[in-house]
Protein backbone atom coordinates (compact mmCIF):
# COMPACT_ATOMS: atom_id res chain seq x y z
CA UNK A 1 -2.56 28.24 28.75
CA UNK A 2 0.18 27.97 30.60
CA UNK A 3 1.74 23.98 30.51
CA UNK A 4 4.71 22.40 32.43
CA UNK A 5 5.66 18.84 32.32
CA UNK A 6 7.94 17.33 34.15
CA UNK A 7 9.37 13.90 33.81
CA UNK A 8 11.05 12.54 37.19
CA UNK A 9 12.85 9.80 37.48
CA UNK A 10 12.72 6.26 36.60
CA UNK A 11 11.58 3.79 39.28
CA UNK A 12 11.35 0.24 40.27
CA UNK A 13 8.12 0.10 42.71
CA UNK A 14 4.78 1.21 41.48
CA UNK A 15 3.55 0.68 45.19
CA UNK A 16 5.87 3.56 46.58
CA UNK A 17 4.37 5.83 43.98
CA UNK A 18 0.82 5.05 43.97
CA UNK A 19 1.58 5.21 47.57
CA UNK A 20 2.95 8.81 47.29
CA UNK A 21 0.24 10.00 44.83
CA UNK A 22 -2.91 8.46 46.28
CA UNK A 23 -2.53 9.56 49.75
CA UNK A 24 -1.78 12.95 51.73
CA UNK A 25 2.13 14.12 52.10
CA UNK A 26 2.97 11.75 55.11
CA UNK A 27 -0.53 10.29 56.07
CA UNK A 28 -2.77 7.54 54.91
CA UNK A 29 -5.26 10.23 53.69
CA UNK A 30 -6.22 11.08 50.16
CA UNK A 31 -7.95 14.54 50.91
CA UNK A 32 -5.72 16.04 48.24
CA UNK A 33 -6.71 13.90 45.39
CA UNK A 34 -9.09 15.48 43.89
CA UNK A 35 -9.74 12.66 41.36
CA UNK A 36 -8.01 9.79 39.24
CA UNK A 37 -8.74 7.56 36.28
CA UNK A 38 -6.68 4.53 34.58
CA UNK A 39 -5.56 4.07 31.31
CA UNK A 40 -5.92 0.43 29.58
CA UNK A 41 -6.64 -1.14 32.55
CA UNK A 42 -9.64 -3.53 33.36
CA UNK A 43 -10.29 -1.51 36.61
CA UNK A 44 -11.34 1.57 37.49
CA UNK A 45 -10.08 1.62 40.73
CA UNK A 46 -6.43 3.13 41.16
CA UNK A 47 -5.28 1.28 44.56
CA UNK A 48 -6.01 -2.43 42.35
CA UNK A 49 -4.82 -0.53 39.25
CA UNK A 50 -0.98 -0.42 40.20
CA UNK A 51 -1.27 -3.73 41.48
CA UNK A 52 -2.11 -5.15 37.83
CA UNK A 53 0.77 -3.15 36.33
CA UNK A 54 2.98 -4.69 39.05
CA UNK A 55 2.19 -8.13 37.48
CA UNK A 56 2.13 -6.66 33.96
CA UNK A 57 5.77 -5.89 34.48
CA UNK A 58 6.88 -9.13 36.17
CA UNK A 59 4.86 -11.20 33.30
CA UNK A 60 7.68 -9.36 30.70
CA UNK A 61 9.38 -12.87 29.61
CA UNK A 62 5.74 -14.70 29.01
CA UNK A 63 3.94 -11.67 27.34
CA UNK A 64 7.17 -11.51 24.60
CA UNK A 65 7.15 -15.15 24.43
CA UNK A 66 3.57 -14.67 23.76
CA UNK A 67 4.17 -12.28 20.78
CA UNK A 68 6.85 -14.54 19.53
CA UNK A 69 9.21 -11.36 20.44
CA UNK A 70 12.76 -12.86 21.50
CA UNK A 71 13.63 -12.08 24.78
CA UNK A 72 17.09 -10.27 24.46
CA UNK A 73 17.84 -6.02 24.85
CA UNK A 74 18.83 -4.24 27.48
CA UNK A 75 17.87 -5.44 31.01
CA UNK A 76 16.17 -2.55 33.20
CA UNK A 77 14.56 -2.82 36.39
CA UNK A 78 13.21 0.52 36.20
CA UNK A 79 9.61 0.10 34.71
CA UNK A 80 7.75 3.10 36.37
CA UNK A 81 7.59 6.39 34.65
CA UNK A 82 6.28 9.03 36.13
CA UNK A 83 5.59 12.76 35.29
CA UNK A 84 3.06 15.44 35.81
CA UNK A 85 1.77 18.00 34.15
CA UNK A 86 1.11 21.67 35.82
CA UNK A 87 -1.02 24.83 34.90
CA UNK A 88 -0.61 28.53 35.35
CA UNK A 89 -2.34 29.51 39.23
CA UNK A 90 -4.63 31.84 37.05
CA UNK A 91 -6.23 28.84 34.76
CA UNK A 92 -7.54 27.22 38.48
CA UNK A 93 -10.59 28.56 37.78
CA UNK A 94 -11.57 27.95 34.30
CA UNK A 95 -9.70 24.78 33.87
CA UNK A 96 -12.15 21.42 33.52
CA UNK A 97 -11.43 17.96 34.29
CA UNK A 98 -11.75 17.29 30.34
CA UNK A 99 -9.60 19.61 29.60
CA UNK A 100 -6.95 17.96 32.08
CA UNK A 101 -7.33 14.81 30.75
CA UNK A 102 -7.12 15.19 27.16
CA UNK A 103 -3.62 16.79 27.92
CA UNK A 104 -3.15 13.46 30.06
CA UNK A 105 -4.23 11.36 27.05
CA UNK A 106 -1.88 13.25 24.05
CA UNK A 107 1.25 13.53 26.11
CA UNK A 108 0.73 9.66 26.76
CA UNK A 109 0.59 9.44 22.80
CA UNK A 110 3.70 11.64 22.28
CA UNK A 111 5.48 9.28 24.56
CA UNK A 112 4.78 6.58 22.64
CA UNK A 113 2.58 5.21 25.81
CA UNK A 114 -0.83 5.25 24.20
CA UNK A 115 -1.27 1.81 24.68
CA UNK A 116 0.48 1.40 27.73
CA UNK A 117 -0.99 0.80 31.19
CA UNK A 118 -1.31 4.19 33.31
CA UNK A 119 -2.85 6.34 36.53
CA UNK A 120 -3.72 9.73 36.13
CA UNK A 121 -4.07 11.72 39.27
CA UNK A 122 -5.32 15.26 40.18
CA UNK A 123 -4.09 16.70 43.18
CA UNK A 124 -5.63 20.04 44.69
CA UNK A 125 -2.81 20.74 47.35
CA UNK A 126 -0.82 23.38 45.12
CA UNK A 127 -2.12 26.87 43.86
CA UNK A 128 -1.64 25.56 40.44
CA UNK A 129 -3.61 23.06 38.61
CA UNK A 130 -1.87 19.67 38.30
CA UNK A 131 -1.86 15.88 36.94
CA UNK A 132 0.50 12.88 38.04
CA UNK A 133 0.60 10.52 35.45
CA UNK A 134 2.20 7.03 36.47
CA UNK A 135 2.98 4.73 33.57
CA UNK A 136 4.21 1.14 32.76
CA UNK A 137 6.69 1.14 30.43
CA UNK A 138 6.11 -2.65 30.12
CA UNK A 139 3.94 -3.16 27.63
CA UNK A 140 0.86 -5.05 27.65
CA UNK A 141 0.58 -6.32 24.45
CA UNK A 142 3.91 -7.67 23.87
CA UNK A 143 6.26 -7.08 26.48
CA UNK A 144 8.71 -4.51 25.05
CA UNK A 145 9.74 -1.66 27.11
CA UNK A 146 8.79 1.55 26.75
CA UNK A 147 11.26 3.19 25.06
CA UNK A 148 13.23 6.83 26.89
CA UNK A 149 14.56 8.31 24.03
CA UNK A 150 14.64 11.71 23.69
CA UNK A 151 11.11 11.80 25.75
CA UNK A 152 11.71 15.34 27.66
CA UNK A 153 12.23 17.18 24.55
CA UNK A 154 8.90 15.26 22.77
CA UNK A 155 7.08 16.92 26.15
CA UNK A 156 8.82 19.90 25.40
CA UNK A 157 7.80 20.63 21.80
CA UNK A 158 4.11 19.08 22.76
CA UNK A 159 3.76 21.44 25.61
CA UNK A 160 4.80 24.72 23.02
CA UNK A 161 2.36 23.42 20.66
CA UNK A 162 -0.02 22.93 23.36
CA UNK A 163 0.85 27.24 24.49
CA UNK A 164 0.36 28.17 20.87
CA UNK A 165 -2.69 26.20 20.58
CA UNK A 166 -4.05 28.80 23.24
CA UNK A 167 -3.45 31.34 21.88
CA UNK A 168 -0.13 32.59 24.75
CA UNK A 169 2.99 31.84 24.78
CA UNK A 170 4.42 31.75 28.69
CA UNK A 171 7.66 29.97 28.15
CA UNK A 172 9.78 31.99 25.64
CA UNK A 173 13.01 29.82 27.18
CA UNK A 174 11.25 26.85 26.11
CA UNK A 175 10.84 28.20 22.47
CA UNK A 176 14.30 29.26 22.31
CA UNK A 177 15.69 26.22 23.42
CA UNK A 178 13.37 24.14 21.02
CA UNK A 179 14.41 26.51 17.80
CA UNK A 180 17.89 25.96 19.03
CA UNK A 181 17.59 22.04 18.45
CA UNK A 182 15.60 22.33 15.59
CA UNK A 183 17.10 25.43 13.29
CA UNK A 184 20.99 25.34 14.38
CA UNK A 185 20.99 21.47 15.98
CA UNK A 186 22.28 22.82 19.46
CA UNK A 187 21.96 20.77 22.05
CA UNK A 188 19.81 23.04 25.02
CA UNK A 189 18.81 21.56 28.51
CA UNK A 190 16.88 23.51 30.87
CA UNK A 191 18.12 23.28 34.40
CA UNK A 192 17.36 20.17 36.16
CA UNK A 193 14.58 19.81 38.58
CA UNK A 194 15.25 19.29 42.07
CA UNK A 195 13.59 16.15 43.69
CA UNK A 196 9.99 16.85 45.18
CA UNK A 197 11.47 15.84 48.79
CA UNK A 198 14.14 18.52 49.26
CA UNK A 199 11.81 20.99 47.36
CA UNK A 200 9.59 20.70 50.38
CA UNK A 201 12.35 20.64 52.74
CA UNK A 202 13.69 23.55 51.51
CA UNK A 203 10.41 25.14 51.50
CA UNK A 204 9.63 24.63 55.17
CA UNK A 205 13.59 25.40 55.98
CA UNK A 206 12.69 28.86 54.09
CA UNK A 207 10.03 29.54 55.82
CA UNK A 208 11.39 28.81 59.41
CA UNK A 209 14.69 30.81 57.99
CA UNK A 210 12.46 33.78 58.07
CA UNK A 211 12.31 33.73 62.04
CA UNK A 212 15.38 32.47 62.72
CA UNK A 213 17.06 32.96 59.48
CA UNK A 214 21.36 32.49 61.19
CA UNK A 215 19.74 29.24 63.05
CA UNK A 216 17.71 27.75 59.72
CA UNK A 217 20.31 28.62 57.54
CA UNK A 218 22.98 26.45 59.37
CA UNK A 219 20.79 23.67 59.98
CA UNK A 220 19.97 23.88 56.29
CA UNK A 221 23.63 23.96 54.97
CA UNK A 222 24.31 20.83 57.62
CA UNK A 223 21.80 18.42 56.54
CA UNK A 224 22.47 19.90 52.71
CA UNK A 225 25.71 18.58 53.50
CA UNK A 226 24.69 15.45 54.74
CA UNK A 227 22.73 14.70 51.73
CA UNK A 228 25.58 15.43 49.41
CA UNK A 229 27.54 13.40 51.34
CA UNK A 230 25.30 10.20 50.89
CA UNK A 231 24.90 11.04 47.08
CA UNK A 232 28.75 10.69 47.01
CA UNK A 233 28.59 7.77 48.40
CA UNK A 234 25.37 6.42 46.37
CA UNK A 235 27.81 7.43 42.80
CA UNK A 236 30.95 5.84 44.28
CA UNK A 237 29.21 2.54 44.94
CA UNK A 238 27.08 2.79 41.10
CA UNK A 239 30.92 3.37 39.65
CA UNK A 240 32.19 0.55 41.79
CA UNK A 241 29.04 -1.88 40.72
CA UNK A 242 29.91 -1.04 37.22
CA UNK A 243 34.08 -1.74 37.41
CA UNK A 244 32.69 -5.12 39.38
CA UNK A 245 30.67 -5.58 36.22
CA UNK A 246 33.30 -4.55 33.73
CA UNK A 247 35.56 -7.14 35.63
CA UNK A 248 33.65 -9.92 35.11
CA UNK A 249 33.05 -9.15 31.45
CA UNK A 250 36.75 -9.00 30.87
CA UNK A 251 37.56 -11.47 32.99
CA UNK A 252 35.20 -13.78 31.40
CA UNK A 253 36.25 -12.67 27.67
CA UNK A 254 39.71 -13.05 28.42
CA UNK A 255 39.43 -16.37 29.93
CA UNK A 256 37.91 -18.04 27.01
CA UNK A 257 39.79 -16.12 24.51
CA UNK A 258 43.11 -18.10 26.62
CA UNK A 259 40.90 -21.50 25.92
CA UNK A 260 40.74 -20.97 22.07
CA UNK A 261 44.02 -20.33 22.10
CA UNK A 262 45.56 -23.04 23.68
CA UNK A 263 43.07 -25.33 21.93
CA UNK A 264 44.95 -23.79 18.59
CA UNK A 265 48.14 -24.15 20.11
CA UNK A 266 47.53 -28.08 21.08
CA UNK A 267 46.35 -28.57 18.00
CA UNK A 268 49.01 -27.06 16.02
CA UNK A 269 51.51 -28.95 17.85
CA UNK A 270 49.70 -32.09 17.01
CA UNK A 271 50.31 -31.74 13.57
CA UNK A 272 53.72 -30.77 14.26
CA UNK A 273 54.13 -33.79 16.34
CA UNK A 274 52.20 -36.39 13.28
CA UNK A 275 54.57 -34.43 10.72
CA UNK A 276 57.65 -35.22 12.46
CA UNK A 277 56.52 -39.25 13.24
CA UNK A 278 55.57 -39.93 9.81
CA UNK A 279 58.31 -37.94 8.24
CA UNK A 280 60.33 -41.55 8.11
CA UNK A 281 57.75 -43.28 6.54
CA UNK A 282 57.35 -40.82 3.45
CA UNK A 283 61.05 -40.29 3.16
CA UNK A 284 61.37 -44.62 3.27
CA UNK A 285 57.88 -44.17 0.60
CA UNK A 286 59.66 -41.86 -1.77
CA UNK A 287 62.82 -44.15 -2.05
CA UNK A 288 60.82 -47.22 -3.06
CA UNK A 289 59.57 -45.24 -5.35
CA UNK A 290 63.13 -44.34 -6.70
CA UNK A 291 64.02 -47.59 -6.55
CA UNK A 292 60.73 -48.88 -8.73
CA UNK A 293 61.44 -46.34 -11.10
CA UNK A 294 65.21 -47.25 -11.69
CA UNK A 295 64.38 -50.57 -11.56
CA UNK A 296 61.83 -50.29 -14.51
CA UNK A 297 64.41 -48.22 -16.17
CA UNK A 298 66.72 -51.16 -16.24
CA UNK A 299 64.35 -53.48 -17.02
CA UNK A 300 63.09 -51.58 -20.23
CA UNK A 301 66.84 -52.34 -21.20
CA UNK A 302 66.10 -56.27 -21.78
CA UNK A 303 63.49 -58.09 -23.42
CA UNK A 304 62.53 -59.87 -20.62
CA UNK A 305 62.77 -57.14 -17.98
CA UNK A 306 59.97 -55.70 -20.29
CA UNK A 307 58.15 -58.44 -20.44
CA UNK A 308 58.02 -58.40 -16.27
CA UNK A 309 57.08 -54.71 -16.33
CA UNK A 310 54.34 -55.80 -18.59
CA UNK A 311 53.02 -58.56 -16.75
CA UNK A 312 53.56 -56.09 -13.11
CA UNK A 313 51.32 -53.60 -14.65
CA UNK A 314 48.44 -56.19 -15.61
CA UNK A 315 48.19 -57.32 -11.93
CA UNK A 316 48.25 -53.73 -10.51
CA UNK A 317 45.11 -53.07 -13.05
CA UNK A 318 43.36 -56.35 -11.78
CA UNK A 319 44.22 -55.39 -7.54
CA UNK A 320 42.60 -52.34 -8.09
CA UNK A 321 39.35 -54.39 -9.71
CA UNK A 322 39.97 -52.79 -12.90
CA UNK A 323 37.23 -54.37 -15.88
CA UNK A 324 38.86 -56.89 -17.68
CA UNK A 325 37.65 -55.49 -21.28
CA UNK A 326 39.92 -54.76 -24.00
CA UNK A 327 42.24 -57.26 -22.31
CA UNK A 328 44.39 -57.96 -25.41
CA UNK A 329 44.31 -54.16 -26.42
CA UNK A 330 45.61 -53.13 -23.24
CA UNK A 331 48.60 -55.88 -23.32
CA UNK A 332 49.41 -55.03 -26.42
CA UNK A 333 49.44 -50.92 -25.83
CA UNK A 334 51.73 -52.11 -22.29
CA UNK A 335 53.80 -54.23 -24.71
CA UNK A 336 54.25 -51.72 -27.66
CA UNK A 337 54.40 -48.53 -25.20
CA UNK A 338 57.31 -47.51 -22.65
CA UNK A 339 55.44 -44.35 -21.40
CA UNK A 340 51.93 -46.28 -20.67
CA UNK A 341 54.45 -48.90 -19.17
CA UNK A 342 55.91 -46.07 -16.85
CA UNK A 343 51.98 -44.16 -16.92
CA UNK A 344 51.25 -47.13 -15.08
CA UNK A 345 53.64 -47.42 -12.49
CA UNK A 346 53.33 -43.52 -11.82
CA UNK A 347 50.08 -44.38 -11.12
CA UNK A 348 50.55 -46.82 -8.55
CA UNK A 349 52.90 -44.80 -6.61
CA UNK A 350 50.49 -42.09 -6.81
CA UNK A 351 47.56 -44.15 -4.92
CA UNK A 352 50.24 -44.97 -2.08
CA UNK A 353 50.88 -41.68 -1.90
CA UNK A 354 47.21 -40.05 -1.69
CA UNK A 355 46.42 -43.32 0.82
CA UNK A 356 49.51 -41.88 3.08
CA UNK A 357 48.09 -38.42 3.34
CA UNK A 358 44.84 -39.52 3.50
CA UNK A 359 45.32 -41.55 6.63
CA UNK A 360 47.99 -38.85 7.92
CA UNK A 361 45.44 -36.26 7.80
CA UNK A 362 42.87 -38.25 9.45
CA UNK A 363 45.23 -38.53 12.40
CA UNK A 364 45.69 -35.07 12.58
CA UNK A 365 41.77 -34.51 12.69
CA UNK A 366 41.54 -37.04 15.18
CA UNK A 367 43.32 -35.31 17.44
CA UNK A 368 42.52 -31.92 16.44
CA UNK A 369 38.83 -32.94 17.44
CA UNK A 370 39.83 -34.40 20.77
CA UNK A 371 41.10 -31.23 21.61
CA UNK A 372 38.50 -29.38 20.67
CA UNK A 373 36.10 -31.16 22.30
CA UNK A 374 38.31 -30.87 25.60
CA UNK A 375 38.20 -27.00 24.97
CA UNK A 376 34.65 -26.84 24.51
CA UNK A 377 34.21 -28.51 28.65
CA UNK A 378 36.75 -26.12 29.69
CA UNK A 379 34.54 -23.53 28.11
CA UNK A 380 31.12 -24.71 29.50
CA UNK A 381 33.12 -25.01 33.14
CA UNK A 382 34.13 -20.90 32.37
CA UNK A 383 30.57 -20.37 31.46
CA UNK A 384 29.39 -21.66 34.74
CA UNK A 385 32.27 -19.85 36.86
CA UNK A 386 30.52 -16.84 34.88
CA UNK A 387 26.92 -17.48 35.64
CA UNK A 388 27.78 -18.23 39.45
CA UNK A 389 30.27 -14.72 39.63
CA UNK A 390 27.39 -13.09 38.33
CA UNK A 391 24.70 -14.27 40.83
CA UNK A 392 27.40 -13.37 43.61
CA UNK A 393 27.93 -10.09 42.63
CA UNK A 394 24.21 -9.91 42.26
CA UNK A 395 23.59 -10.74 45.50
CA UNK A 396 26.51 -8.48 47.02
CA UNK A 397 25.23 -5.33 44.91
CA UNK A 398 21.96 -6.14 46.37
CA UNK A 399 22.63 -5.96 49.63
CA UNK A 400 24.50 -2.74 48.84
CA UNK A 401 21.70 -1.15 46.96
CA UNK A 402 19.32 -2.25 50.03
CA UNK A 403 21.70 -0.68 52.73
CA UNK A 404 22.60 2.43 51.19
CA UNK A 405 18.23 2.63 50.66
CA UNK A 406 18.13 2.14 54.35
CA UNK A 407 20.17 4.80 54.81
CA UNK A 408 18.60 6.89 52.47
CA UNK A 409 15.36 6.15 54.62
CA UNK A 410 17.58 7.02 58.37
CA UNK A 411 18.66 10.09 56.18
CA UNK A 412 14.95 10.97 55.92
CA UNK A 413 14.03 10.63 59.61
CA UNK A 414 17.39 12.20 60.86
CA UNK A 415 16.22 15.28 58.43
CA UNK A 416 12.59 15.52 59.80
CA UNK A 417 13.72 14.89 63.54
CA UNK A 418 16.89 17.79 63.00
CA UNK A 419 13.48 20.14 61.61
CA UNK A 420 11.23 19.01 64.43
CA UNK A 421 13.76 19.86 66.89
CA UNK A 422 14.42 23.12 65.74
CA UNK A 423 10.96 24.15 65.50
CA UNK A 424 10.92 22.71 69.32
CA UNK A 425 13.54 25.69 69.96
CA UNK A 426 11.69 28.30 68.08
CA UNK A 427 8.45 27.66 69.89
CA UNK A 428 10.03 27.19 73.55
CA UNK A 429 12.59 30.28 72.50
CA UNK A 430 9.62 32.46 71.57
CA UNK A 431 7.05 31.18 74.81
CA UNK A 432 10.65 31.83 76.86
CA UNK A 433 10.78 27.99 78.17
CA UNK A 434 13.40 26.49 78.37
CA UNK A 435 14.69 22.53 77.14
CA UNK A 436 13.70 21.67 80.64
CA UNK A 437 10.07 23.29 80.59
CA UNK A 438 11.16 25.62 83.15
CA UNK A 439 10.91 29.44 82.33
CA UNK A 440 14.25 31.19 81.00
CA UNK A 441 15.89 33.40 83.36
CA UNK A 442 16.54 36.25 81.41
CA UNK A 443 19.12 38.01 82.93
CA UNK A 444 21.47 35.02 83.90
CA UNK A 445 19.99 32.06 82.22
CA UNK A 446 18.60 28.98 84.01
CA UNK A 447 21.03 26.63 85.33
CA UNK A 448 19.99 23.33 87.60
């Protein structure tokens, strides 16, 4: 059998496509749907059915809070996938509504969708058998999205299988393309599909070209042009959204990156600063210390200078609560012992000196934490210039997004009225009335 799927593009609004599949081309009619069934869904009817994966989707935060997922990934509004899935003309007759549907049900399963919310419709309006399949891509269970990757080449390989399965293999491209990727890892894409709306445009403007084919084929190239010229200006505004975006990043990044430094650079100069106001006090420290030692030097030189460093280094034991065991073992090591003499005095201007640089450095990280903590509010008051930039270029990128949509829309009438009118022409031009409703003169025209 002969199988072509087609994925179209992502969407945001599962009204405006069960709107488009459920109902006749431009009417509220369904008279081309020739049936339709949902997919994990407590309904059975399709016009309630999109409505519950509307909610689904908007529910994302609770259901992965739910699941205990955490809520972080890439952001994406677009949650509707749709694609379809088309027969040969020739397989109209034989084809059941099983048949349909079990293709329905395994490309749903190659996609990774099997357990995602999902519409399948049938429409009858084409010579060839066809499905629409409309899917959530928010899942049900626990939130995650659906993932894209590398889903038009999973159809493609599922729809070969699906050929050889039957026995007839109609798309020999599609074999090619798929051996390519597999055997010598080229990378093959088949020519992208146009959108279904200027397919039918085009179709009617062929068509009409055939009766007026110089008239239809300017009219044709003009609104062509038209459209073109709107897509331009759709890509310039998504490259503009994204440099907004960009901007903000960067400007963000680089504004808290200035923070952290100048936090560094305050409190490296507070050191600097504590260095350079205490540097009196050690350098007045390390001479008493000279002093005490060439004063114990002299000392040592007399009996009773020894006698004073002897009785100095008791008291320094008993300050620093030292027990008072061993008492006459310990005078008599000071009294028979220069170096425990000077052991002791080394000590003592060792404490002074670890007390010094104890309380030096807890000045340092006294003010080292002030700025730091003055850093940290400058941060929190960037984080909140973020948050607010961010909702106003939301808001601005919204209103961009909704007027170049509106445009999109005018484009659409402007298109059908420009067809209308020139079908207008051909029928007046071939009844030979004029604009007015007044019968052409066809020698010398009509003039009022």
């Amino acid at each position: 059998m002969h199988m072509v799927p087609k994925i179209a593009a992502k969407g945001t609004s599962f009204k405006g496509a069960a709107q488009y599949y459920l109902h006749d081309k431009d009417a509220d009619t369904n008279e081309r749907v020739e049936w339709a069934e949902t997919r994990n869904l407590a309904t059975d009817d399709p016009d309630v059915a999109w409505r519950v994966m509307a909610a689904t989707a908007m529910c994302q935060h609770r259901l992965k809070t739910q699941a205990g997922i955490p809520a972080t990934g890439r952001k994406s509004d677009n949650v509707v996938l749709t694609y379809s899935l088309a027969w040969h003309p020739d397989e109209k007759k034989h084809l059941t509504k099983e048949e349909m549907q079990q293709a329905a049900y395994d490309t749903l399963d190659v996609l990774g969708a099997g357990k995602h919310q999902a519409l399948i419709v049938c429409h009858n309006d084409e010579p060839h058998p066809h499905v629409h399949i409309m899917v959530n891509r928010v899942s049900p269970i626990d939130g995650r999205m659906l993932s894209s990757s590398k889903e038009k080449l999973n159809l493609s390989k599922w729809a070969q299988a699906y050929e050889e399965h039957r026995g007839k293999i109609w798309c020999k491209e599609r074999v090619k393309n798929n051996q390519a990727r597999e055997v010598l890892k080229q990378f093959t894409r088949a020519a992208k599909d146009k959108p279904r709306h200027i397919h039918e445009i085009e179709a009617k403007a062929k068509t009409l070209a055939q009766r007026r084919p110089e008239e239809a084929k300017a009219l044709s190239q003009s609104e062509k042009e038209k459209d073109l010229a709107l897509s331009r200006k759709g890509r310039e505004m998504q490259n503009k959204h994204k440099q907004q975006w960009d901007e903000l990043a960067a400007g963000h990044k680089a504004r808290k990156a200035g923070i952290t430094a100048k936090v560094k650079s305050k409190q490296k100069q507070s050191r600097r600063d504590i260095l350079e106001k205490n540097k009196p006090v050690k350098q007045g420290m390390k001479k008493r210390h000279d002093a005490e030692q060439r004063l114990f030097e002299r000392r040592e030189k007399r009996l009773l200078g020894r006698v004073k460093n002897i009785v100095s280094g008791i008291r320094e034991k008993q300050a620093h609560g030292e027990e008072r065991q061993n008492t006459v073992g310990r005078v008599f090591k000071l009294m028979s012992s220069k170096q425990a003499r000077h052991e002791n005095l080394s000590k003592r201007q060792a404490r002074n000196i670890r007390k010094f640089n104890a309380d030096q450095n807890k000045e340092i990280a006294k003010y080292h934490a002030y700025f730091k903590a003055v850093g940290n509010k400058q941060k929190e008051k960037n984080l909140s210039r973020f948050y607010q930039e961010r909702k106003d270029i939301k808001f601005k990128q919204s209103m961009d997004n909704a007027k170049l949509k509106a445009e999109w829309k005018q484009r659409g009438v402007d298109r059908k009225e420009a067809w209308r009118e020139f079908r207008i022409g051909q029928y007046l031009t071939k009844h030979g009335v004029g604009r007015t409703g007044m019968p052409h003169d066809r020698k010398r025209g009509f003039e009022r």
